[in-house]
C-alpha atoms as a PDB file:
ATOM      1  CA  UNK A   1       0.000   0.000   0.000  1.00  0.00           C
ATOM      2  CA  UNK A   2       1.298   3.452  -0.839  1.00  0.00           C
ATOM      3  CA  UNK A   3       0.456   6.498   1.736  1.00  0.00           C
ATOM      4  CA  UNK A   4      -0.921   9.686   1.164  1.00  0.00           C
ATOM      5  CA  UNK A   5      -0.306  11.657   4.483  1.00  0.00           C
ATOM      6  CA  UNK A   6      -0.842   8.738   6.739  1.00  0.00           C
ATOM      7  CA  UNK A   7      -3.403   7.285   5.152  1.00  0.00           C
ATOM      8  CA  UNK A   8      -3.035   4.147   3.522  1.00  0.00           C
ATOM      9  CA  UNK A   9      -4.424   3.295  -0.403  1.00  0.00           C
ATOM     10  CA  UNK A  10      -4.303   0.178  -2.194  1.00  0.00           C
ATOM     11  CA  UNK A  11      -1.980  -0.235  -4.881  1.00  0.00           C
ATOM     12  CA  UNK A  12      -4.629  -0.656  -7.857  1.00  0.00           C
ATOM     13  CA  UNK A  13      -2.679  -4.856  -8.284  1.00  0.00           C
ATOM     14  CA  UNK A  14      -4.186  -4.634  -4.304  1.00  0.00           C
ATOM     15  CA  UNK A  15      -7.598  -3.873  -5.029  1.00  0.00           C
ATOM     16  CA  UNK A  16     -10.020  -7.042  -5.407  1.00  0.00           C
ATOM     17  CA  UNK A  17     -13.327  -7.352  -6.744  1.00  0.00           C
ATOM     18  CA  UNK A  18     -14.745  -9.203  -3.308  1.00  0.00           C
ATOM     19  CA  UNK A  19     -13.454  -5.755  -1.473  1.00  0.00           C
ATOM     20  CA  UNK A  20     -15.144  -3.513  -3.880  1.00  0.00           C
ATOM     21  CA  UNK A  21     -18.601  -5.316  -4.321  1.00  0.00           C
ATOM     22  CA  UNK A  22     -18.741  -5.707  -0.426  1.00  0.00           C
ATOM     23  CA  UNK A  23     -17.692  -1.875   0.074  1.00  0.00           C
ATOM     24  CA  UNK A  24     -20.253  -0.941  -2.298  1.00  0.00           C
ATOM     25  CA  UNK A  25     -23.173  -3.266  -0.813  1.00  0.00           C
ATOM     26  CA  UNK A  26     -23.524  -0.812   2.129  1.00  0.00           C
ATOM     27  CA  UNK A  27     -26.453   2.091   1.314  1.00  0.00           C
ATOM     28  CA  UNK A  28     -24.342   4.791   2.602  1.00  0.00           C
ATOM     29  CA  UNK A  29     -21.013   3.613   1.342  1.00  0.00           C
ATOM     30  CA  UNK A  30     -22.672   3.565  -2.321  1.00  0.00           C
ATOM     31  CA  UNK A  31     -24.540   6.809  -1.874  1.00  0.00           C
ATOM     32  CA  UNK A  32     -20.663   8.695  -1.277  1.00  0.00           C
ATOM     33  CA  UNK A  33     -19.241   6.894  -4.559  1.00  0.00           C
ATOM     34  CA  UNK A  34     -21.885   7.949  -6.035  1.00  0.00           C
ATOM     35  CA  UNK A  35     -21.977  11.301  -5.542  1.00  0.00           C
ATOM     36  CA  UNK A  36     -17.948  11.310  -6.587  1.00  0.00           C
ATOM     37  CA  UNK A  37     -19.153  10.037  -9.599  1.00  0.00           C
ATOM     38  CA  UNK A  38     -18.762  13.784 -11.398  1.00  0.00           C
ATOM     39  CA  UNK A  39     -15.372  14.409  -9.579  1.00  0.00           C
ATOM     40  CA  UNK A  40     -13.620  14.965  -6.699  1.00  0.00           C
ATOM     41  CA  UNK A  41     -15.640  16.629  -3.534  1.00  0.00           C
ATOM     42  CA  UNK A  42     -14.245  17.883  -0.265  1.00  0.00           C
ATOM     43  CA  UNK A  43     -15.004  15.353   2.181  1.00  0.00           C
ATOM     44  CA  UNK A  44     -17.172  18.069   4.404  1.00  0.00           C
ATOM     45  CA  UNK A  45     -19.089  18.482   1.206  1.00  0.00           C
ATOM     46  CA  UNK A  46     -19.671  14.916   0.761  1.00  0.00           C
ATOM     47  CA  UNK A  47     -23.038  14.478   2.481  1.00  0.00           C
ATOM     48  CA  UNK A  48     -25.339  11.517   3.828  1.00  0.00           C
ATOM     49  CA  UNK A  49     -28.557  10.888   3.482  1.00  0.00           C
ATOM     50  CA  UNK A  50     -29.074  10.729   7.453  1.00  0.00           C
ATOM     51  CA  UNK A  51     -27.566  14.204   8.450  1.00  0.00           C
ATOM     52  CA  UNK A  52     -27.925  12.200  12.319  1.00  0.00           C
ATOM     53  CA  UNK A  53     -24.681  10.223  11.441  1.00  0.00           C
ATOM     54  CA  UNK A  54     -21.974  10.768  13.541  1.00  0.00           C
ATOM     55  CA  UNK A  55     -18.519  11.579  11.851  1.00  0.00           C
ATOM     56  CA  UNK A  56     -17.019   9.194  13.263  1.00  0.00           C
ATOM     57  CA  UNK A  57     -19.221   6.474  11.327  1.00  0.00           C
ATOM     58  CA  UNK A  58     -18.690   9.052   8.048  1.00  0.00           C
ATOM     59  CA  UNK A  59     -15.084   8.531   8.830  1.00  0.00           C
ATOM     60  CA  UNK A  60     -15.677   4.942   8.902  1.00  0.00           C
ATOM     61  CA  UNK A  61     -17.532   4.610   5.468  1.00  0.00           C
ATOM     62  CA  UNK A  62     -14.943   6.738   3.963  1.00  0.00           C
ATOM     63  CA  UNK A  63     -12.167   4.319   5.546  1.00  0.00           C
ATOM     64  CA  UNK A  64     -13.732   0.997   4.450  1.00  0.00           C
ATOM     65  CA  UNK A  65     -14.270   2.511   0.739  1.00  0.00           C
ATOM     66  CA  UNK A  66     -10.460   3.452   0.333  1.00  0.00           C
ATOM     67  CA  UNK A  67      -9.180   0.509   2.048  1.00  0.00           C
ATOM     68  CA  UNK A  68     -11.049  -1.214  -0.813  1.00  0.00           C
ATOM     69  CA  UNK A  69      -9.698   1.347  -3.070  1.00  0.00           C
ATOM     70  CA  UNK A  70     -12.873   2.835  -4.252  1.00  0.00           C
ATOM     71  CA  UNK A  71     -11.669   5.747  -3.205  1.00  0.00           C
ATOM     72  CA  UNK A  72      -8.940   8.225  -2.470  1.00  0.00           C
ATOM     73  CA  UNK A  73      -8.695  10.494   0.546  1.00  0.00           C
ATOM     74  CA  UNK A  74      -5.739  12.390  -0.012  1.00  0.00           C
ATOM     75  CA  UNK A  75      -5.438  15.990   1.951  1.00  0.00           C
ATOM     76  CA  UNK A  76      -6.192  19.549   0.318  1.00  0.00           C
ATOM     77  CA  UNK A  77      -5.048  22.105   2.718  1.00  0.00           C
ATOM     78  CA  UNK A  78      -6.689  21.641   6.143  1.00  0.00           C
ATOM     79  CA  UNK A  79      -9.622  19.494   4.615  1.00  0.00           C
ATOM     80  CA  UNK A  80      -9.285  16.273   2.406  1.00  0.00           C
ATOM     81  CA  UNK A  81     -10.263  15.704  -0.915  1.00  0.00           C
ATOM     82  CA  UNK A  82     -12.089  12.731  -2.005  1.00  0.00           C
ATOM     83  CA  UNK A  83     -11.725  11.122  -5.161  1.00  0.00           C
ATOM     84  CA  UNK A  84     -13.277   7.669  -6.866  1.00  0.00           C
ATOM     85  CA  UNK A  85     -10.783   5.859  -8.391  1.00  0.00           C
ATOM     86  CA  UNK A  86     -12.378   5.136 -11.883  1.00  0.00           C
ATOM     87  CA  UNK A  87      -9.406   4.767 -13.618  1.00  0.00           C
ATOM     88  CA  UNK A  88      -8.132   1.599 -11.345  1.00  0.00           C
ATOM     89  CA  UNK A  89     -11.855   0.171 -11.527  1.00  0.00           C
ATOM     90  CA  UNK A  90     -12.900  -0.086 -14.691  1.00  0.00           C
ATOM     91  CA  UNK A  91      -9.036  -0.766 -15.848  1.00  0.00           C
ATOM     92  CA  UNK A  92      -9.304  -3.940 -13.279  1.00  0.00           C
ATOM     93  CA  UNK A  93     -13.304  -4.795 -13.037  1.00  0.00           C
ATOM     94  CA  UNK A  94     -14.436  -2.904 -16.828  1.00  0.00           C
ATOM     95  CA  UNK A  95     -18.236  -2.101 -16.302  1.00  0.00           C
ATOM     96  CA  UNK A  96     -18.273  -2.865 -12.824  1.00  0.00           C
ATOM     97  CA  UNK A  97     -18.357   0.336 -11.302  1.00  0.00           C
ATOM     98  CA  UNK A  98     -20.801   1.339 -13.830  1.00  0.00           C
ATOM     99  CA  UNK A  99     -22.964  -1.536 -13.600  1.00  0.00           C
ATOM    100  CA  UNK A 100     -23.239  -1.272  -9.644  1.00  0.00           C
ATOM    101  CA  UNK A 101     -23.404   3.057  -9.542  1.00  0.00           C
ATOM    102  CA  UNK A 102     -26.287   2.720 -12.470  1.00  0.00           C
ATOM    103  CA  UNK A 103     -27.754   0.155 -10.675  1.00  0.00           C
ATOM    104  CA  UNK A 104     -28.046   2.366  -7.877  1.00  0.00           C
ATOM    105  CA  UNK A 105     -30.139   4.914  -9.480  1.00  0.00           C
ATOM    106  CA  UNK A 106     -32.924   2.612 -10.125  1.00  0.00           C
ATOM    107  CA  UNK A 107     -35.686   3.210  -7.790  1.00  0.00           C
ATOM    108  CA  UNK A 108     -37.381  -0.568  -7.816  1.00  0.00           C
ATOM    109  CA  UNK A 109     -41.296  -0.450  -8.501  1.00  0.00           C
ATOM    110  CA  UNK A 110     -43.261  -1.339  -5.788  1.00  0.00           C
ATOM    111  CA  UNK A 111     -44.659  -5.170  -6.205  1.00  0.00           C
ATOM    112  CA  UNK A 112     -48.290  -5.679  -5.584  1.00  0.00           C
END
């Protein structure tokens, strides 16, 4: 793993599909990728959709999607930048990313 300011990221030969899929099976977890999906966003700006959260369980979504290496948190002056590692994905899992973050936006019709 190389460091960014004492935080660790996955080398993208690191990063497995198992790690991904299960960092991404979380509702919150695949509501921040998401929302990186445009680019980069200050991690203040990065919001969830229970403002009742603690930070300290936003820190711990944001830690379990860049240990997977979904993501990078790399600091940006006294804040930290967040980033979704696209590039790595879809060279190492092509469609995956876009399969799962599409997926997402489906709203499923209520069965009768």
């Amino acid at each position: 793993m190389t460091g960014s300011a004492d935080l660790p990221h996955p080398d993208r030969s690191e990063i497995t599909l198992t790690g991904v899929l299960f960092a991404l099976s979380d509702p919150d977890r695949l509501d921040i990728a998401r929302q990186l999906v445009d680019g980069p966003l200050d991690m203040a700006a990065c919001h969830l959709s229970d403002p009742t959260i603690p930070k300290s369980t936003k820190s711990h979504l944001m830690k379990v999607l860049r240990e997977a290496g979904v993501i990078r948190n790399d600091p940006q002056g006294r804040g930290r930048r967040l980033t979704l590692r696209d590039d790595d994905l879809n060279a190492l899992f092509p469609g995956v990313l876009d399969a799962v973050l599409g997926a997402a936006r489906v709203v499923p019709e209520a069965r009768v």
